[in-house]
N, C-alpha and C. Protein backbone atom coordinates (compact mmCIF):
# COMPACT_ATOMS: atom_id res chain seq x y z
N UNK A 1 85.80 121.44 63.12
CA UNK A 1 86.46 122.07 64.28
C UNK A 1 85.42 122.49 65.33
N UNK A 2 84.30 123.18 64.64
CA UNK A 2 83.40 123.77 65.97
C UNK A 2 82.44 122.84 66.56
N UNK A 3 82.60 121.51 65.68
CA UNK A 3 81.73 120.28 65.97
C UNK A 3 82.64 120.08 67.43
N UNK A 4 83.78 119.58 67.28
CA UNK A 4 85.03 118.74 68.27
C UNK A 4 84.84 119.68 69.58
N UNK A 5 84.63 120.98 69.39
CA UNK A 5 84.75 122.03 70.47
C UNK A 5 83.55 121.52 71.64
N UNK A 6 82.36 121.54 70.35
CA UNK A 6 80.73 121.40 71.39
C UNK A 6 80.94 120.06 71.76
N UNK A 7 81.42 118.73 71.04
CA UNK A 7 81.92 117.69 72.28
C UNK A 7 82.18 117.65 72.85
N UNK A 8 83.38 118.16 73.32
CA UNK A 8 84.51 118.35 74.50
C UNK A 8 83.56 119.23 75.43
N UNK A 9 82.74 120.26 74.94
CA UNK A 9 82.10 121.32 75.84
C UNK A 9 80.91 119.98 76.73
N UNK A 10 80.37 119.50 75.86
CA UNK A 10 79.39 118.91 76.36
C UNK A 10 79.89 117.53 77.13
N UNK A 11 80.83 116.93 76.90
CA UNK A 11 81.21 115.94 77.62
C UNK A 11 82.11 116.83 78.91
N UNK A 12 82.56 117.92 79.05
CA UNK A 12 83.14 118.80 79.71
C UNK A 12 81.73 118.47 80.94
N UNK A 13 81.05 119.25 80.74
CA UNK A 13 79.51 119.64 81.33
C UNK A 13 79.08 118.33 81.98
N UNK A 14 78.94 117.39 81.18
CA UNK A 14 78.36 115.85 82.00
C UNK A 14 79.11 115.17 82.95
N UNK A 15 80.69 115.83 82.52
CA UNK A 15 81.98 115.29 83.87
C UNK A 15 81.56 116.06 85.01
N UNK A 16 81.45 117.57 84.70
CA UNK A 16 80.97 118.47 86.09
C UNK A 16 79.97 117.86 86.87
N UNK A 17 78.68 117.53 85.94
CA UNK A 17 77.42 117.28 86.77
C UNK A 17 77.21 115.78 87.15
N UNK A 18 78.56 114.76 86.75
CA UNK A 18 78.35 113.42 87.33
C UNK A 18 78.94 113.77 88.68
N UNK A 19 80.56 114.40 88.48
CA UNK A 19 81.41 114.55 89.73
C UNK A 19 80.57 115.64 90.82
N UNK A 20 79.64 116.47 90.24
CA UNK A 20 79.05 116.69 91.66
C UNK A 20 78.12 115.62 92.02
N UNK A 21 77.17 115.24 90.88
CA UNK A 21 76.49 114.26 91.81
C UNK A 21 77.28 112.74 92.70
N UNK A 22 78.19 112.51 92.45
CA UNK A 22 79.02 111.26 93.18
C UNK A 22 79.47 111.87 94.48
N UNK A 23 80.15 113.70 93.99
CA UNK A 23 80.51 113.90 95.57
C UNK A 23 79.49 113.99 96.77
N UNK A 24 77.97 114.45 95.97
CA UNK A 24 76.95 114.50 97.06
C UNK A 24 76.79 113.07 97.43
N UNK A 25 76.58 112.01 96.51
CA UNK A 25 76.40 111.05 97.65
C UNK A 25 77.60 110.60 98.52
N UNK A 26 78.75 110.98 97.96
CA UNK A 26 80.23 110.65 98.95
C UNK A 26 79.54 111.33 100.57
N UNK A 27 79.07 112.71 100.40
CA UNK A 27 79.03 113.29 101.20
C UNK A 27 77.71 112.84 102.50
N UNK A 28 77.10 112.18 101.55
CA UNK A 28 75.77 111.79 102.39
C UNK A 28 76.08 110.31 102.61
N UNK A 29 76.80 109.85 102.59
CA UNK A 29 76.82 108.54 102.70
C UNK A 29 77.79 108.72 103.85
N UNK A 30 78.54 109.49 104.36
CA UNK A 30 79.21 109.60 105.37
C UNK A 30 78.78 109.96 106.63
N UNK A 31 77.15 110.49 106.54
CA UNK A 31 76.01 111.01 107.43
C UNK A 31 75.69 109.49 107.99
N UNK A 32 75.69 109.33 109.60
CA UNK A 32 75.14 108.05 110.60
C UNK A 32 73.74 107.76 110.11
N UNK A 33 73.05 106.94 110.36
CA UNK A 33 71.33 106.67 110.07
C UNK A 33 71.24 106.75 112.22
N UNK A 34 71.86 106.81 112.66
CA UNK A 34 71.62 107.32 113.99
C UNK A 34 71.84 108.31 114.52
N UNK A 35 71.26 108.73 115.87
CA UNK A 35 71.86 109.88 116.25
C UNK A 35 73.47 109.40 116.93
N UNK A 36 73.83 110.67 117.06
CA UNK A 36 75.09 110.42 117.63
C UNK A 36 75.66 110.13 118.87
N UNK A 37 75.87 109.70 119.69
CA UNK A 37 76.50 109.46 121.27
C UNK A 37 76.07 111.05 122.02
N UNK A 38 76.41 112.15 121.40
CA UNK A 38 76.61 113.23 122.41
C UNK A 38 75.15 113.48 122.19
N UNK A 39 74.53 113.91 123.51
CA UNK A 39 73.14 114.52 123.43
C UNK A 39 73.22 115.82 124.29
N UNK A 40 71.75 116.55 124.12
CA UNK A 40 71.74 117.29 125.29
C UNK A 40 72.00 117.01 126.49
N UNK A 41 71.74 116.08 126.70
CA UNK A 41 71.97 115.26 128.17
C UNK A 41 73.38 115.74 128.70
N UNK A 42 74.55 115.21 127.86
CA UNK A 42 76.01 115.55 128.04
C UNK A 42 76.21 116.84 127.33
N UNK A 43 75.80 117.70 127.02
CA UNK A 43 76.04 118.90 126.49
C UNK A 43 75.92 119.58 127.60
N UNK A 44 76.10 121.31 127.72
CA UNK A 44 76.23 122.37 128.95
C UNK A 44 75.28 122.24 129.56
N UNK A 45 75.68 122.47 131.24
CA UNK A 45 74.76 122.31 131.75
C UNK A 45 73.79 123.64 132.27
N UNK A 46 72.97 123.75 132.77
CA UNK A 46 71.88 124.97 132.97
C UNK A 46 73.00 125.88 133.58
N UNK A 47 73.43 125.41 134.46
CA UNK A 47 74.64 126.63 135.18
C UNK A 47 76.20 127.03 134.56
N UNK A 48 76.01 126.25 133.36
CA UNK A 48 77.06 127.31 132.53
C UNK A 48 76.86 127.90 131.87
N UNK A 49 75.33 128.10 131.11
CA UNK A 49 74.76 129.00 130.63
C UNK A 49 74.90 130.21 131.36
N UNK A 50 73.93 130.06 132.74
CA UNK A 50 73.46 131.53 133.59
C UNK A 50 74.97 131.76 134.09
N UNK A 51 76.30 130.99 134.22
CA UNK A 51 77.13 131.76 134.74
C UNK A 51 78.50 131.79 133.42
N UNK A 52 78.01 131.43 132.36
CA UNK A 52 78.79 131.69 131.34
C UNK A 52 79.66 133.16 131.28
N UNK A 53 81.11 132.80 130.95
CA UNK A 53 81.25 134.45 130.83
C UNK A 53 81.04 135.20 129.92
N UNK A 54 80.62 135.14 128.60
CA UNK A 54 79.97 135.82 127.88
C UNK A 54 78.11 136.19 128.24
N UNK A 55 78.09 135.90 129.28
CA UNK A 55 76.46 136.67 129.77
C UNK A 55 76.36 138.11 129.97
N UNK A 56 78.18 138.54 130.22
CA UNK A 56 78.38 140.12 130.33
C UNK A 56 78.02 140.33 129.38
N UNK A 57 78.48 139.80 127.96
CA UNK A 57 78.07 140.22 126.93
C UNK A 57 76.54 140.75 126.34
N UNK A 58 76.34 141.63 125.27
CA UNK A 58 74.96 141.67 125.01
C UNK A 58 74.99 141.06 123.25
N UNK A 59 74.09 140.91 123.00
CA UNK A 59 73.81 140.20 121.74
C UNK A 59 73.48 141.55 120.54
N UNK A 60 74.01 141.06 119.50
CA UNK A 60 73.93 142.23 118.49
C UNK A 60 72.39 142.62 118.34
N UNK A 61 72.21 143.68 118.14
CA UNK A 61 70.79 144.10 117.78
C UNK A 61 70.38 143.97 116.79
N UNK A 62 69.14 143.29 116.19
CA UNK A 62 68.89 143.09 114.91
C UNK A 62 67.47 143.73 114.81
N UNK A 63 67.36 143.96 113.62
CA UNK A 63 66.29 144.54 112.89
C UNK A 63 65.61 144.14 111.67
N UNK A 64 64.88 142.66 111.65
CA UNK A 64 64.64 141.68 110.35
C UNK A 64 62.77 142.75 110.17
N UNK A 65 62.81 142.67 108.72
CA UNK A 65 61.56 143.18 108.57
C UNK A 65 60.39 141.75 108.81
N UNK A 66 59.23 142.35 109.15
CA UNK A 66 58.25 141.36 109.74
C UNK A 66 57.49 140.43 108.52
N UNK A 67 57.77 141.08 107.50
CA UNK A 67 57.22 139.86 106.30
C UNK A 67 58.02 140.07 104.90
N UNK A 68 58.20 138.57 104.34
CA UNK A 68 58.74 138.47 103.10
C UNK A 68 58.14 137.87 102.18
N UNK A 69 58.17 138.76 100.93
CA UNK A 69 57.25 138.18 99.84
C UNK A 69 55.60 137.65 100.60
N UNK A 70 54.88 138.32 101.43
CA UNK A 70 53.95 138.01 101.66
C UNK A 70 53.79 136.84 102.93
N UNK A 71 54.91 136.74 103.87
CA UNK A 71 54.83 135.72 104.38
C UNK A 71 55.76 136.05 105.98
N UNK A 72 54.69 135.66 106.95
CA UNK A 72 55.92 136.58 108.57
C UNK A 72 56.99 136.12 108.33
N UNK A 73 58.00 136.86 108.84
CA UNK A 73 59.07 136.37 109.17
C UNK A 73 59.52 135.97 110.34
N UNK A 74 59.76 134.70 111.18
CA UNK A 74 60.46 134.20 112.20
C UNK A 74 61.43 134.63 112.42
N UNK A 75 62.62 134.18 111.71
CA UNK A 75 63.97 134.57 111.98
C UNK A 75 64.93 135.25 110.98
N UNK A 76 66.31 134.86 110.88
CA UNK A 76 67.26 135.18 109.84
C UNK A 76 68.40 133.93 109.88
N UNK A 77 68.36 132.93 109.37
CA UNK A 77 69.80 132.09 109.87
C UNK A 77 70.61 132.07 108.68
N UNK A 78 71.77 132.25 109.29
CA UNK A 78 73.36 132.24 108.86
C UNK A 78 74.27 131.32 109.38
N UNK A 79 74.77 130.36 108.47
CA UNK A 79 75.81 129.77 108.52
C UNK A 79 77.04 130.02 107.37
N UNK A 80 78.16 130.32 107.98
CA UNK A 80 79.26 130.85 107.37
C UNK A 80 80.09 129.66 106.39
N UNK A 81 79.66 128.80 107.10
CA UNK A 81 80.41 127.65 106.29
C UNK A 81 80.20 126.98 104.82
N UNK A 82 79.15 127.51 104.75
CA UNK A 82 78.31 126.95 103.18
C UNK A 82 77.81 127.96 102.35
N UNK A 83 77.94 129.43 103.37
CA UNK A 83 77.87 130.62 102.76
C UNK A 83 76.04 130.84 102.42
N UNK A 84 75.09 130.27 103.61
CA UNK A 84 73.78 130.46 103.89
C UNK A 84 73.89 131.84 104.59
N UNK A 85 72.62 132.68 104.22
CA UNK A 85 71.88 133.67 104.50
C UNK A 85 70.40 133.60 104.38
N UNK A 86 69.70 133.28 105.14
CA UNK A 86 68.25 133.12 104.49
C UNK A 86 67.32 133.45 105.92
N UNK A 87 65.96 134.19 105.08
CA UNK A 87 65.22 134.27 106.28
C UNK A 87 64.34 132.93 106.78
N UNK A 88 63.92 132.65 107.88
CA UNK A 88 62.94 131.69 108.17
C UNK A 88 61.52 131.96 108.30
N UNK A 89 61.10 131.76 107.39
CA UNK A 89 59.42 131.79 107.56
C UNK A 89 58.34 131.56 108.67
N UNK A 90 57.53 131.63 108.95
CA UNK A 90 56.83 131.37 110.35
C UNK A 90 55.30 130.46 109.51
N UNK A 91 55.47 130.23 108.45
CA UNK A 91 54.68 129.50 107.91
C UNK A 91 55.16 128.40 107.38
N UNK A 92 54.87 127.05 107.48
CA UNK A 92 55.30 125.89 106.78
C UNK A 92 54.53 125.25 105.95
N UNK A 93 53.92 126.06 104.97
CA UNK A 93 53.09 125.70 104.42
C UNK A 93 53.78 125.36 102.45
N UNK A 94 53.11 124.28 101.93
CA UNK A 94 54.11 123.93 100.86
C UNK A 94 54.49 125.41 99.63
N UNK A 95 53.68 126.14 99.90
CA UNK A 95 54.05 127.38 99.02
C UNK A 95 55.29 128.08 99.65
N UNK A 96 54.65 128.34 100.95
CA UNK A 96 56.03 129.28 101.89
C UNK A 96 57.53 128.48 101.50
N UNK A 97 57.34 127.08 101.67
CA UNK A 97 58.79 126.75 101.51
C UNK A 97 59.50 126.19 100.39
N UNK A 98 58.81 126.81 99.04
CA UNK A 98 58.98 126.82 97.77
C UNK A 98 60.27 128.33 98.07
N UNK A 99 59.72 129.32 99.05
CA UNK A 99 60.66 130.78 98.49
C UNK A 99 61.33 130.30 99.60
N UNK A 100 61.12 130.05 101.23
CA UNK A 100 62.42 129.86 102.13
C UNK A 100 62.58 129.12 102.87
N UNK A 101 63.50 128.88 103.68
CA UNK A 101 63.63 127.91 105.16
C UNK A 101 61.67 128.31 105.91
N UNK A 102 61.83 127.56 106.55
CA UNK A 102 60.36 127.48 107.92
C UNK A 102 60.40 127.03 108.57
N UNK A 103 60.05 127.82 109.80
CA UNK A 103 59.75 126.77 111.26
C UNK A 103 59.03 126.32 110.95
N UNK A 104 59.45 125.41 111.70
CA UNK A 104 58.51 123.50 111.66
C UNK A 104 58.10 123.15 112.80
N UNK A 105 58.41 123.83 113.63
CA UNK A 105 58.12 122.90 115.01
C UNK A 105 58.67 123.96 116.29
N UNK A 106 58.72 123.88 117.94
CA UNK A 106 59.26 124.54 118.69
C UNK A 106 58.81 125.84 118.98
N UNK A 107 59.40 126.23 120.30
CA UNK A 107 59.01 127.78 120.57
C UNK A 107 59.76 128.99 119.74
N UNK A 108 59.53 130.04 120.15
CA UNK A 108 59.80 131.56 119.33
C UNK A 108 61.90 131.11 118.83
N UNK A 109 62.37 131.57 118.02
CA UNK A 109 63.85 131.91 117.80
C UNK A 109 64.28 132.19 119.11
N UNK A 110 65.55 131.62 119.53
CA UNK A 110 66.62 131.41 120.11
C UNK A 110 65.91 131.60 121.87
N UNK A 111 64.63 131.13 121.84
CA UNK A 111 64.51 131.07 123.49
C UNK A 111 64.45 129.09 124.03
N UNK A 112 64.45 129.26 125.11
CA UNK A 112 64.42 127.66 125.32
C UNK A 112 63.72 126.79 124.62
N UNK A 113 64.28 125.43 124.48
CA UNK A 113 63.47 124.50 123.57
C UNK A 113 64.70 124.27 122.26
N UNK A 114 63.71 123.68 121.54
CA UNK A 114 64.30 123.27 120.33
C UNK A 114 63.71 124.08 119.33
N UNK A 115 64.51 124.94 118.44
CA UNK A 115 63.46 125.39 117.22
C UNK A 115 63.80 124.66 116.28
N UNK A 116 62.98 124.38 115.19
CA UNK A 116 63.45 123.42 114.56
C UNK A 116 63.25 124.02 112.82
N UNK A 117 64.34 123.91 112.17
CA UNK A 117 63.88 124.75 110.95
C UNK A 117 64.25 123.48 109.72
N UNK A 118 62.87 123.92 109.07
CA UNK A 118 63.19 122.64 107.30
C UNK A 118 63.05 123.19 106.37
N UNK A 119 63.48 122.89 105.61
CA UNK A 119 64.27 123.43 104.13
C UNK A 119 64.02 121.79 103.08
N UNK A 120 64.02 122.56 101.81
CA UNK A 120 64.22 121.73 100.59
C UNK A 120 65.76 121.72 100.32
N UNK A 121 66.21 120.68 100.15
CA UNK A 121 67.30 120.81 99.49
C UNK A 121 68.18 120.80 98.06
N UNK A 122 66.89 121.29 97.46
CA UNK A 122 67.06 121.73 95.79
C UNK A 122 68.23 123.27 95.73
N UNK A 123 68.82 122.82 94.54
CA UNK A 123 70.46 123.55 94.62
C UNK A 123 69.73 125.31 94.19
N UNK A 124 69.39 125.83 94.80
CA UNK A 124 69.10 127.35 95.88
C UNK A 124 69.36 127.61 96.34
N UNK A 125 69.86 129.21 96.36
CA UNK A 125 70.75 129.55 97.33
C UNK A 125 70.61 129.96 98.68
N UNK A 126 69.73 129.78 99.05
CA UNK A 126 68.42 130.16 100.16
C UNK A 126 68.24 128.53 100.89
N UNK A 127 68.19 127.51 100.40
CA UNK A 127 67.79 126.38 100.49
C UNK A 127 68.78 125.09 101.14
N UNK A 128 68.85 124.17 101.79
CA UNK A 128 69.62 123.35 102.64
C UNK A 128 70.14 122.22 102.05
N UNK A 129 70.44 121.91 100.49
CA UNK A 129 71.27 121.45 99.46
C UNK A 129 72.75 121.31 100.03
N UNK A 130 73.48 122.60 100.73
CA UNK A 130 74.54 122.03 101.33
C UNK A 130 74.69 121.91 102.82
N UNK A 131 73.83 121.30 103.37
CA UNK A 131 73.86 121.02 105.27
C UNK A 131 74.55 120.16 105.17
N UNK A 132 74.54 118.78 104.32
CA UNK A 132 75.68 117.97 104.30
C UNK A 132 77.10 118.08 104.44
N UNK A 133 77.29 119.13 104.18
CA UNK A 133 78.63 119.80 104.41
C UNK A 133 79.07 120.04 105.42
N UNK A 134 77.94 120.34 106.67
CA UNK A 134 78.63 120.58 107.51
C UNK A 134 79.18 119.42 108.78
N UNK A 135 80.04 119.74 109.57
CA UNK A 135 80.39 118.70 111.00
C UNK A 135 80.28 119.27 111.86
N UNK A 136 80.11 118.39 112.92
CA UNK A 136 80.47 118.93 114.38
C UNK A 136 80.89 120.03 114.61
N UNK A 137 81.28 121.02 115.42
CA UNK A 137 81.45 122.03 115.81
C UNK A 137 81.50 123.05 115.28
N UNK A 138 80.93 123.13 113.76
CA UNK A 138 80.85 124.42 113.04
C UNK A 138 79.70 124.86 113.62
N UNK A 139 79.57 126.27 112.99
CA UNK A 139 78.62 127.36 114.03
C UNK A 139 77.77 127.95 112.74
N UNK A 140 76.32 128.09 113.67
CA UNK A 140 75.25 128.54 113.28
C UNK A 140 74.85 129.57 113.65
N UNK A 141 74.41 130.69 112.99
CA UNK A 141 74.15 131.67 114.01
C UNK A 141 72.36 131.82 113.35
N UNK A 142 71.71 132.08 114.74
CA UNK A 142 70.36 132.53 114.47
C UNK A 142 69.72 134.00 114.92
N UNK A 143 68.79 134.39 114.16
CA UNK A 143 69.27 135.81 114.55
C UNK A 143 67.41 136.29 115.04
N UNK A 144 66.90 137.36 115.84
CA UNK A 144 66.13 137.78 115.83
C UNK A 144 65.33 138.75 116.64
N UNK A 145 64.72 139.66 116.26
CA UNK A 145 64.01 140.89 116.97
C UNK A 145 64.11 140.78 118.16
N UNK A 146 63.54 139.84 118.93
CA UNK A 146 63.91 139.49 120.32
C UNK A 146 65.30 139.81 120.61
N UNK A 147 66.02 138.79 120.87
CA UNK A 147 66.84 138.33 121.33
C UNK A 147 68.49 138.57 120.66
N UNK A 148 68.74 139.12 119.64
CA UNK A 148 69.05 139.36 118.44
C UNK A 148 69.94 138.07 118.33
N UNK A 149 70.98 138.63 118.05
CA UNK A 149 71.59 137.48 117.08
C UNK A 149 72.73 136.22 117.69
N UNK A 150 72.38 135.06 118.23
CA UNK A 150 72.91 134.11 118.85
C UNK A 150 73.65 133.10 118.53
N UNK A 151 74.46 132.72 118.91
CA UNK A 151 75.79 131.54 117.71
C UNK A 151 74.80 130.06 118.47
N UNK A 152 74.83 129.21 117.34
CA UNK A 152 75.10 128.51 117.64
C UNK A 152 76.20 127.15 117.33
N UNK A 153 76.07 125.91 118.10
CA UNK A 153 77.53 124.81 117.68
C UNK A 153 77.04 123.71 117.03
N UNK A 154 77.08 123.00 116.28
CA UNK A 154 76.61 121.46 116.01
C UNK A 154 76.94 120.59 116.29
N UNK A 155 76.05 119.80 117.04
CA UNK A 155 76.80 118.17 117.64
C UNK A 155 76.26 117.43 117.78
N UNK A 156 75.55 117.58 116.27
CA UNK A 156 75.10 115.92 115.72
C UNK A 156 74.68 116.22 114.78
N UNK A 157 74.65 115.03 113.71
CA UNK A 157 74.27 115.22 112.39
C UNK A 157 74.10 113.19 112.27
N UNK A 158 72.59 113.13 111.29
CA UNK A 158 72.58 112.02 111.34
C UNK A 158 71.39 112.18 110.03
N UNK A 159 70.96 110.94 109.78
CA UNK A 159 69.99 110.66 108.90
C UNK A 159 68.68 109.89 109.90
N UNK A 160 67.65 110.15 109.11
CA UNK A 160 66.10 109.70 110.14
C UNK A 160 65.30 109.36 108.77
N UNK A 161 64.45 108.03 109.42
CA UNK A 161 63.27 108.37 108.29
C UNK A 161 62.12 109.14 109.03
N UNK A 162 61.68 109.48 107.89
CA UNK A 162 59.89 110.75 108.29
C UNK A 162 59.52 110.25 109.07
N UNK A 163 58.91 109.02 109.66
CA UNK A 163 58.19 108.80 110.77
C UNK A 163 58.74 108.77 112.32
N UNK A 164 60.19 109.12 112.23
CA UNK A 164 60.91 109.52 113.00
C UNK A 164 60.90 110.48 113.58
N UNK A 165 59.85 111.23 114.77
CA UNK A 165 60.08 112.56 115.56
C UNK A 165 60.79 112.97 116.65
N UNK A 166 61.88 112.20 116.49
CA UNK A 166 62.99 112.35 117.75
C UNK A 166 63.62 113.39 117.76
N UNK A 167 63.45 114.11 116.00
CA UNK A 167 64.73 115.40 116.33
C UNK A 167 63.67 116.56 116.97
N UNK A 168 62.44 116.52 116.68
CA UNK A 168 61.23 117.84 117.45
C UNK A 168 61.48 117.43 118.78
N UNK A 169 61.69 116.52 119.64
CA UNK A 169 61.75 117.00 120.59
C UNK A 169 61.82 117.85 121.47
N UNK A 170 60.81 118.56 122.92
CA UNK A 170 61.15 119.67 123.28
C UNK A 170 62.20 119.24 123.98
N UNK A 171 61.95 118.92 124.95
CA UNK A 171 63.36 118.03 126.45
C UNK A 171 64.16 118.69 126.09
N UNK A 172 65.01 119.75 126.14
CA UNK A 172 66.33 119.56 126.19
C UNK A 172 66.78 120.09 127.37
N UNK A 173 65.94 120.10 128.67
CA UNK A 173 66.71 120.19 129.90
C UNK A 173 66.91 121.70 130.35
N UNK A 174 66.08 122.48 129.33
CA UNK A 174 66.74 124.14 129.68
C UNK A 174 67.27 124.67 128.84
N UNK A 175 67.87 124.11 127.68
CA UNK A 175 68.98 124.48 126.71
C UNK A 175 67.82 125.09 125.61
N UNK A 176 68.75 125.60 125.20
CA UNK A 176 68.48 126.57 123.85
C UNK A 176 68.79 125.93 122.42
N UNK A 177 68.44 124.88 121.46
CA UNK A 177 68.48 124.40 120.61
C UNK A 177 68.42 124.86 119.27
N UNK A 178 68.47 124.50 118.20
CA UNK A 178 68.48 124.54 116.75
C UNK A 178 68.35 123.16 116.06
N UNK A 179 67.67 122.91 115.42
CA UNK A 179 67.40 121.72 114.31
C UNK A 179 67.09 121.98 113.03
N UNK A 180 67.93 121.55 111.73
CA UNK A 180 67.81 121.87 110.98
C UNK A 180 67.37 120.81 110.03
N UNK A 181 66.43 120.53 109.22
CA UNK A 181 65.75 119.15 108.52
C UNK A 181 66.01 119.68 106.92
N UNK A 182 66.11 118.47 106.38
CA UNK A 182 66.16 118.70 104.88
C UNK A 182 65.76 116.73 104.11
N UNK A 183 65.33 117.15 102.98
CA UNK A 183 65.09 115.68 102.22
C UNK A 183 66.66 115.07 102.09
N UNK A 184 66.69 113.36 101.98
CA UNK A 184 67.36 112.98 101.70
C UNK A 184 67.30 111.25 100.96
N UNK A 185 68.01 110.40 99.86
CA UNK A 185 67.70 109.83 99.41
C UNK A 185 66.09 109.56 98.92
N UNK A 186 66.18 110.73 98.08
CA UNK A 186 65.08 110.75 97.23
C UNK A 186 63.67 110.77 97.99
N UNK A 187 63.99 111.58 99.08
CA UNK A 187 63.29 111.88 100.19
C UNK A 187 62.50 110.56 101.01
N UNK A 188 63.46 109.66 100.90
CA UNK A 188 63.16 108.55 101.56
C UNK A 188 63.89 108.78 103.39
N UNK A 189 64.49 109.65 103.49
CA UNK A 189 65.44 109.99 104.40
C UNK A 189 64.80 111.29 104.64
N UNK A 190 65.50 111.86 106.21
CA UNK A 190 65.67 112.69 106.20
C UNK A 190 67.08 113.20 107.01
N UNK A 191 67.83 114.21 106.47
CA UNK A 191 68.99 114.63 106.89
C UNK A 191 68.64 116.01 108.54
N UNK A 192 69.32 115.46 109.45
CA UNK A 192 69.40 116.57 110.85
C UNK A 192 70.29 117.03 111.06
N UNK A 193 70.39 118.09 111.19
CA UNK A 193 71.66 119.00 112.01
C UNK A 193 70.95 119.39 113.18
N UNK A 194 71.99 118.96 114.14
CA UNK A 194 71.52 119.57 115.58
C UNK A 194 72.82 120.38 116.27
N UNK A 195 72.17 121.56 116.80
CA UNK A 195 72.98 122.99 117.11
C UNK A 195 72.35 123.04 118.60
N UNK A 196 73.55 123.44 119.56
CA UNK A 196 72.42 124.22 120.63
C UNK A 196 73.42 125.11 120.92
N UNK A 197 73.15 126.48 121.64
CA UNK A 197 73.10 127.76 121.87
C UNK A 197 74.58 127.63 122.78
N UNK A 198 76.17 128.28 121.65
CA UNK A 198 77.40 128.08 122.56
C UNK A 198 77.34 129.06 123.61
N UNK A 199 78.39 128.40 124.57
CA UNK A 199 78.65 129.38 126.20
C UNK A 199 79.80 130.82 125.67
N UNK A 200 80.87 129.96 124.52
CA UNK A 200 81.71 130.36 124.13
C UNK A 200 81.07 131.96 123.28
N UNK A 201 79.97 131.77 122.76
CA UNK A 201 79.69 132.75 121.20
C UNK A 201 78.87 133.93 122.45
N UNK A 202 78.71 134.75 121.28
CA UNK A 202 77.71 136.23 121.99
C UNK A 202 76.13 135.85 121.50
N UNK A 203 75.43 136.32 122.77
CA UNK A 203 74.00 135.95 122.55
C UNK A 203 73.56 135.95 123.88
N UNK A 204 71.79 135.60 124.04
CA UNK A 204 71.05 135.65 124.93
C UNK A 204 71.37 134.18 125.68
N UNK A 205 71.05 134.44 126.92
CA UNK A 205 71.15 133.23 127.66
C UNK A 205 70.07 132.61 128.54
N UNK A 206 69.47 131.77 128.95
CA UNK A 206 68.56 131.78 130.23
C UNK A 206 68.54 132.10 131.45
N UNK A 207 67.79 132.86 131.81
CA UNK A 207 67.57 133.36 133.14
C UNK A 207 66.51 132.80 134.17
């Protein structure tokens, strides 16, 4: 009897961990190997930022402590959709991003440019394992001492290989960006989320 149980338990267990691994590649296999049609280019333009009507608005005040586990802290990003909380490191060095996200590239949190943040995507809860999850117009929010805490939208998601530096780009015309990098196909790939700074959400704007 307690033999039949630990079968069922254990063939139980290998159904869980095939059906997640099939849904991750369902899920990544539905990711473009290009970018997508919409760019900054066709995204908001400089004057709906500065005359956005949430510019009345002010941005929540935040208060992130300046180092974690030994290491500055950049930012704080939150996405609601996958149920991320994690700080961003200001070091990208292979130890730093063993404990969290890191800027990789770009100027300070949520001022013009592109910031660009990379992550491992080993199943951590801190870690970018589920970016795949997300689409188009879900919201990112980035948060920080400056500027405090700013939404942003996604509108694009694609796959790149490494020698690919199209998503660092600064260009974006004035806009306020987000890029988010993670490994993909056995890190033969790499997976992008691209966010830039909504008219719609509360936050800092350019002046």
């Amino acid at each position: 009897m307690i033999n039949k149980i630990l079968k069922l338990l254990i063939i139980l267990i290998i159904s869980i961990i095939i059906g997640n691994t099939l849904y991750g590649i369902y899920k990544e296999e539905k990711i473009s190997n290009v970018p997508g049609k919409k760019s900054v280019e066709n995204g908001f333009s400089i004057a709906e930022f500065m005359t956005g009507k949430d510019n009345e608005e002010k941005s929540e005040q935040i208060n992130l402590p300046t180092t974690y586990k030994g290491y500055e802290v950049s930012a704080e990003l939150y996405i609601p959709k996958i149920n991320l909380n994690t700080y961003v490191l200001d070091d990208k060095s292979d130890e730093a991003m063993w404990i969290c996200p890191t800027k990789y590239y770009g100027p300070e949190p949520n001022e013009v440019g592109n910031y660009c943040i990379a992550a491992h995507n080993y199943d951590k809860e801190n870690m970018f394992n589920h970016i795949i999850e997300l689409e188009i117009g879900d919201t990112i929010y980035l948060s920080d001492n400056k500027n405090g805490k700013v939404k942003y939208e996604v509108y694009d998601i694609y796959k790149a290989i490494p020698s690919n530096t199209e998503a660092l780009l600064q260009n974006t015309s004035g806009r306020t960006e987000l890029t988010l990098i993670t490994c993909s196909d056995y890190s033969s790939k790499r997976i992008i989320v691209k966010a830039q700074m909504s008219v719609l959400g509360t936050g800092s704007f350019p002046t």
